[in-house]
N, C-alpha and C. Protein backbone atom coordinates (compact mmCIF):
# COMPACT_ATOMS: atom_id res chain seq x y z
N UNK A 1 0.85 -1.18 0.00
CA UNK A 1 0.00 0.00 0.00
C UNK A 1 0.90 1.24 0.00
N UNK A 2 0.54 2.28 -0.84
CA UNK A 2 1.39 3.07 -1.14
C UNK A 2 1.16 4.05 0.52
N UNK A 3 2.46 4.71 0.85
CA UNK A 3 2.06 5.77 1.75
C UNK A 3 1.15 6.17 1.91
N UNK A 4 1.24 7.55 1.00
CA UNK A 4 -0.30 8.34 0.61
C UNK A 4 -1.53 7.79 1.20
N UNK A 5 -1.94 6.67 0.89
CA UNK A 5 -3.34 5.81 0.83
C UNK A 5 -3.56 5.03 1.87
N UNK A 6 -2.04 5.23 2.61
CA UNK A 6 -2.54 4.80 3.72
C UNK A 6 -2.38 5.82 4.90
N UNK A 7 -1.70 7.13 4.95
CA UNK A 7 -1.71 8.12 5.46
C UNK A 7 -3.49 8.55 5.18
N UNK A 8 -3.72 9.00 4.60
CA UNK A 8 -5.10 9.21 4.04
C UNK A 8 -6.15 8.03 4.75
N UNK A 9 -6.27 7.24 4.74
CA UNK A 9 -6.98 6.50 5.37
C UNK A 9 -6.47 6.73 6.72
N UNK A 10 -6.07 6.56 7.12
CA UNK A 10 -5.15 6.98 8.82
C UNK A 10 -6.00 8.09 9.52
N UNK A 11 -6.25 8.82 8.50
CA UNK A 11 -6.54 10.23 8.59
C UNK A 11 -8.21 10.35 8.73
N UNK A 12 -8.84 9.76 7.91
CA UNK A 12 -9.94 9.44 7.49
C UNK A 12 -10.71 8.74 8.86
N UNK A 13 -9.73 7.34 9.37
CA UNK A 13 -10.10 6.63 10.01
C UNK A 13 -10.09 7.39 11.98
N UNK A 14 -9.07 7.99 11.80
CA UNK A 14 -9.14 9.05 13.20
C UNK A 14 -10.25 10.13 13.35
N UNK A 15 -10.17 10.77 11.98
CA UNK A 15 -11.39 11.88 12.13
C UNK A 15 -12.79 11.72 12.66
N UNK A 16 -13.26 10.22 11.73
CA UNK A 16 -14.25 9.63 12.27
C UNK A 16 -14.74 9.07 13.37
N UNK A 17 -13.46 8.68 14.21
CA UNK A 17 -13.68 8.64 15.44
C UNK A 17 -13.74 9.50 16.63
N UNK A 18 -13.12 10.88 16.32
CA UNK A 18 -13.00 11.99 16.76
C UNK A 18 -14.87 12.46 16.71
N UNK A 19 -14.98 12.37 15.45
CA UNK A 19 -16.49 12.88 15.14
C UNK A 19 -17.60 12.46 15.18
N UNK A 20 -17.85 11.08 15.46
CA UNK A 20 -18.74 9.81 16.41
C UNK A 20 -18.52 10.34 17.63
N UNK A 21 -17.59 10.66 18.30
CA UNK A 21 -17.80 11.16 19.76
C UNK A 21 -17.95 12.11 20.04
N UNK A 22 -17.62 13.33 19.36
CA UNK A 22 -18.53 14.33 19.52
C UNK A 22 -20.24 14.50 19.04
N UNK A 23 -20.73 13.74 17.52
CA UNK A 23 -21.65 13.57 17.45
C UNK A 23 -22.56 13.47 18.37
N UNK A 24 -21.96 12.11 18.98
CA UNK A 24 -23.06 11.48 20.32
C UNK A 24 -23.06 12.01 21.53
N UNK A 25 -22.40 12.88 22.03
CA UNK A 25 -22.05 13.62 23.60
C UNK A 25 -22.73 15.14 23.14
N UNK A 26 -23.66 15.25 22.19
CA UNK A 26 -24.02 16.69 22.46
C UNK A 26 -24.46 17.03 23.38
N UNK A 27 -24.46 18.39 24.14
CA UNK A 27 -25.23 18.64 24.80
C UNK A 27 -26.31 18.45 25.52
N UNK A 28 -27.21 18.89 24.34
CA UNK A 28 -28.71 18.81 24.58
C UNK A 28 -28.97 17.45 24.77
N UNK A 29 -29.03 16.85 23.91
CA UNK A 29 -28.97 15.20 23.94
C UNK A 29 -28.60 14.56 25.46
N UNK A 30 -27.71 14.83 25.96
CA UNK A 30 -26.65 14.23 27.09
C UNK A 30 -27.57 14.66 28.31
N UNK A 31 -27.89 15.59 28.41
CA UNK A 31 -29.22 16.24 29.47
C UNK A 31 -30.02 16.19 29.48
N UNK A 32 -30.78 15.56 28.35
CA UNK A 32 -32.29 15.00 28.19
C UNK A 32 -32.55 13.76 28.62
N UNK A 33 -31.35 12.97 28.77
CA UNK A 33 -31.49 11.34 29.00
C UNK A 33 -31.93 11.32 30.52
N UNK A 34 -32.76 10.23 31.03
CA UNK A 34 -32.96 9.57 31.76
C UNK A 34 -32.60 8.50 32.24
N UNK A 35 -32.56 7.94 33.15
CA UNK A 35 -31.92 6.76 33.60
C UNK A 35 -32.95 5.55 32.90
N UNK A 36 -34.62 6.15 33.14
CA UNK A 36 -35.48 5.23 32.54
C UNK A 36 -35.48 4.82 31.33
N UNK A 37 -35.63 6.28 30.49
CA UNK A 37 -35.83 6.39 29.14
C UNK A 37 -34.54 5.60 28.55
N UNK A 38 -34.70 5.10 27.16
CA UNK A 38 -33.35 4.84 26.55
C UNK A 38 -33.03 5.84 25.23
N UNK A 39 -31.57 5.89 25.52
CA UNK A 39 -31.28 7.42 24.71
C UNK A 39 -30.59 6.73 23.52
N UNK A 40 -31.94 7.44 22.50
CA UNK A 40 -31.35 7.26 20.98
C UNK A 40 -30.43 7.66 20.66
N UNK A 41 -30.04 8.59 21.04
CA UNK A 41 -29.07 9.54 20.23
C UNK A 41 -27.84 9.30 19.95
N UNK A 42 -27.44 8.35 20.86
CA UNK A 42 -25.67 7.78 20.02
C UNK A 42 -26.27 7.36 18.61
N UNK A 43 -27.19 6.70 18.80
CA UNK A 43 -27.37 5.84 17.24
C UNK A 43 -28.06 6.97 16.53
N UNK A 44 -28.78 7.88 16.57
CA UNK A 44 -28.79 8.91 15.24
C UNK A 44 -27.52 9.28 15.32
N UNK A 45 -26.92 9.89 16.02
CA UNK A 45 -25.06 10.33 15.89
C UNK A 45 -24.62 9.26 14.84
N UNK A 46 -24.74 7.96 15.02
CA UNK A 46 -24.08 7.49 14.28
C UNK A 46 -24.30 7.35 12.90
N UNK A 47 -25.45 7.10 12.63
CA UNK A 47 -26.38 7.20 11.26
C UNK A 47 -26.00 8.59 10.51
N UNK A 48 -25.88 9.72 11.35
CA UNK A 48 -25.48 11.08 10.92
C UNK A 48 -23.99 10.56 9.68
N UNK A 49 -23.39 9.82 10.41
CA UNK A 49 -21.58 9.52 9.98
C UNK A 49 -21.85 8.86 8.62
N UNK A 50 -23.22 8.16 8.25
CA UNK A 50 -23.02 7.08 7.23
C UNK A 50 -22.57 8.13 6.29
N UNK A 51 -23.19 9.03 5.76
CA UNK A 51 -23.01 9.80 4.48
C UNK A 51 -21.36 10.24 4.40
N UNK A 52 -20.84 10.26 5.16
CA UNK A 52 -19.25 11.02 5.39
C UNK A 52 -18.62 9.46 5.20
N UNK A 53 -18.81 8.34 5.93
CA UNK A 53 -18.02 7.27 5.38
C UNK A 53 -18.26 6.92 4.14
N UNK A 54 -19.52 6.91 3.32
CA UNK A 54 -19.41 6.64 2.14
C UNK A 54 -18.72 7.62 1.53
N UNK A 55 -18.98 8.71 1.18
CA UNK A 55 -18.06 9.91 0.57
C UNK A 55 -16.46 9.41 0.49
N UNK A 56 -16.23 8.83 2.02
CA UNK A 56 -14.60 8.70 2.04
C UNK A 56 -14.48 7.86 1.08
N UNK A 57 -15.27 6.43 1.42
CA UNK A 57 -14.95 5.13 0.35
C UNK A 57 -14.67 5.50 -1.08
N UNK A 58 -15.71 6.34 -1.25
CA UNK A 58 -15.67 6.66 -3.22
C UNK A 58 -14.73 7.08 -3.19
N UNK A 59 -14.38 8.44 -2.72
CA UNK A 59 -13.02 8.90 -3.02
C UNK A 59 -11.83 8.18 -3.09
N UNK A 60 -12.02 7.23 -1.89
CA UNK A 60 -10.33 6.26 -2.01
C UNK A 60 -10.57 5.87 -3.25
N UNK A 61 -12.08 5.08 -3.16
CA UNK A 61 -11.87 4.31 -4.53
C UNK A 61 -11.49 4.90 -5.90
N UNK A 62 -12.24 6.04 -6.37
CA UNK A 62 -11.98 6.76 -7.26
C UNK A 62 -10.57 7.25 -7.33
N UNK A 63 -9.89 7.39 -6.70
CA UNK A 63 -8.86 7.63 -6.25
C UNK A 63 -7.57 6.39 -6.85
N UNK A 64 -8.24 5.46 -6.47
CA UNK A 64 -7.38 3.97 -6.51
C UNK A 64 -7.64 3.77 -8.25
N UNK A 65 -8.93 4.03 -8.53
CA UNK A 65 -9.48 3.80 -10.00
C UNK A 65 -8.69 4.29 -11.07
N UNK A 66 -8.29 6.08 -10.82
CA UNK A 66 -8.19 6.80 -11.71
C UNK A 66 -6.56 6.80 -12.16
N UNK A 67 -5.39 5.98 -11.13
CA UNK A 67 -4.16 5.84 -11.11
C UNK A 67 -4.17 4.45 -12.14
N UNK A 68 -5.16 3.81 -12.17
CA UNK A 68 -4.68 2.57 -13.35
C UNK A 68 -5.86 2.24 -13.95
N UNK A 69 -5.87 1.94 -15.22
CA UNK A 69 -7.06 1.79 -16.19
C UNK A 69 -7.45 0.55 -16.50
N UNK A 70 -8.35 0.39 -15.99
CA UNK A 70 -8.71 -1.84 -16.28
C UNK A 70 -7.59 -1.78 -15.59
N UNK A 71 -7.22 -2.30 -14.69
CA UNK A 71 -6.12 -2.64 -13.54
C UNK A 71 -4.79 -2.66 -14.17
N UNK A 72 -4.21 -2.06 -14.68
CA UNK A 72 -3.30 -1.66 -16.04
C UNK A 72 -2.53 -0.65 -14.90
N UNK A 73 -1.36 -0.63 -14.64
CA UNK A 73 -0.33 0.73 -14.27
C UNK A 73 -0.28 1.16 -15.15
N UNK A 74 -0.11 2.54 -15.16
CA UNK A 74 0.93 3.31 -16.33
C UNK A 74 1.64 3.80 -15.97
């Protein structure tokens, strides 16, 4: 795996975890919970993330795609 692509994923893969935990610890959210009630909100936090991990995927992929043609180096 070339550097790059995996620096980049490195990168990719920290942010997202950085940003799942802030997602889910908002505020408002965090002070509304009850001991009774059960608190959705990690899991919309997380559902929030799907659209940003797919984005990443295409890009690697497109990324990986556009460096060789039909799996061809040049």
């Amino acid at each position: 795996m070339k550097p790059a692509v995996r620096a980049t994923i490195v990168t990719i893969a920290s942010a997202a975890a950085l940003l799942s935990q802030a997602a889910m610890a908002c505020p408002a959210c965090a002070g509304s919970a009850s001991p009774k009630d059960p608190n959705i909100w990690p899991l919309v936090g997380l559902f929030m993330l799907v659209p940003w991990i797919l984005a990443a995927a295409v890009t690697i992929l497109v990324r990986r795609e556009s460096t060789s043609f039909f799996g061809v180096k040049h």
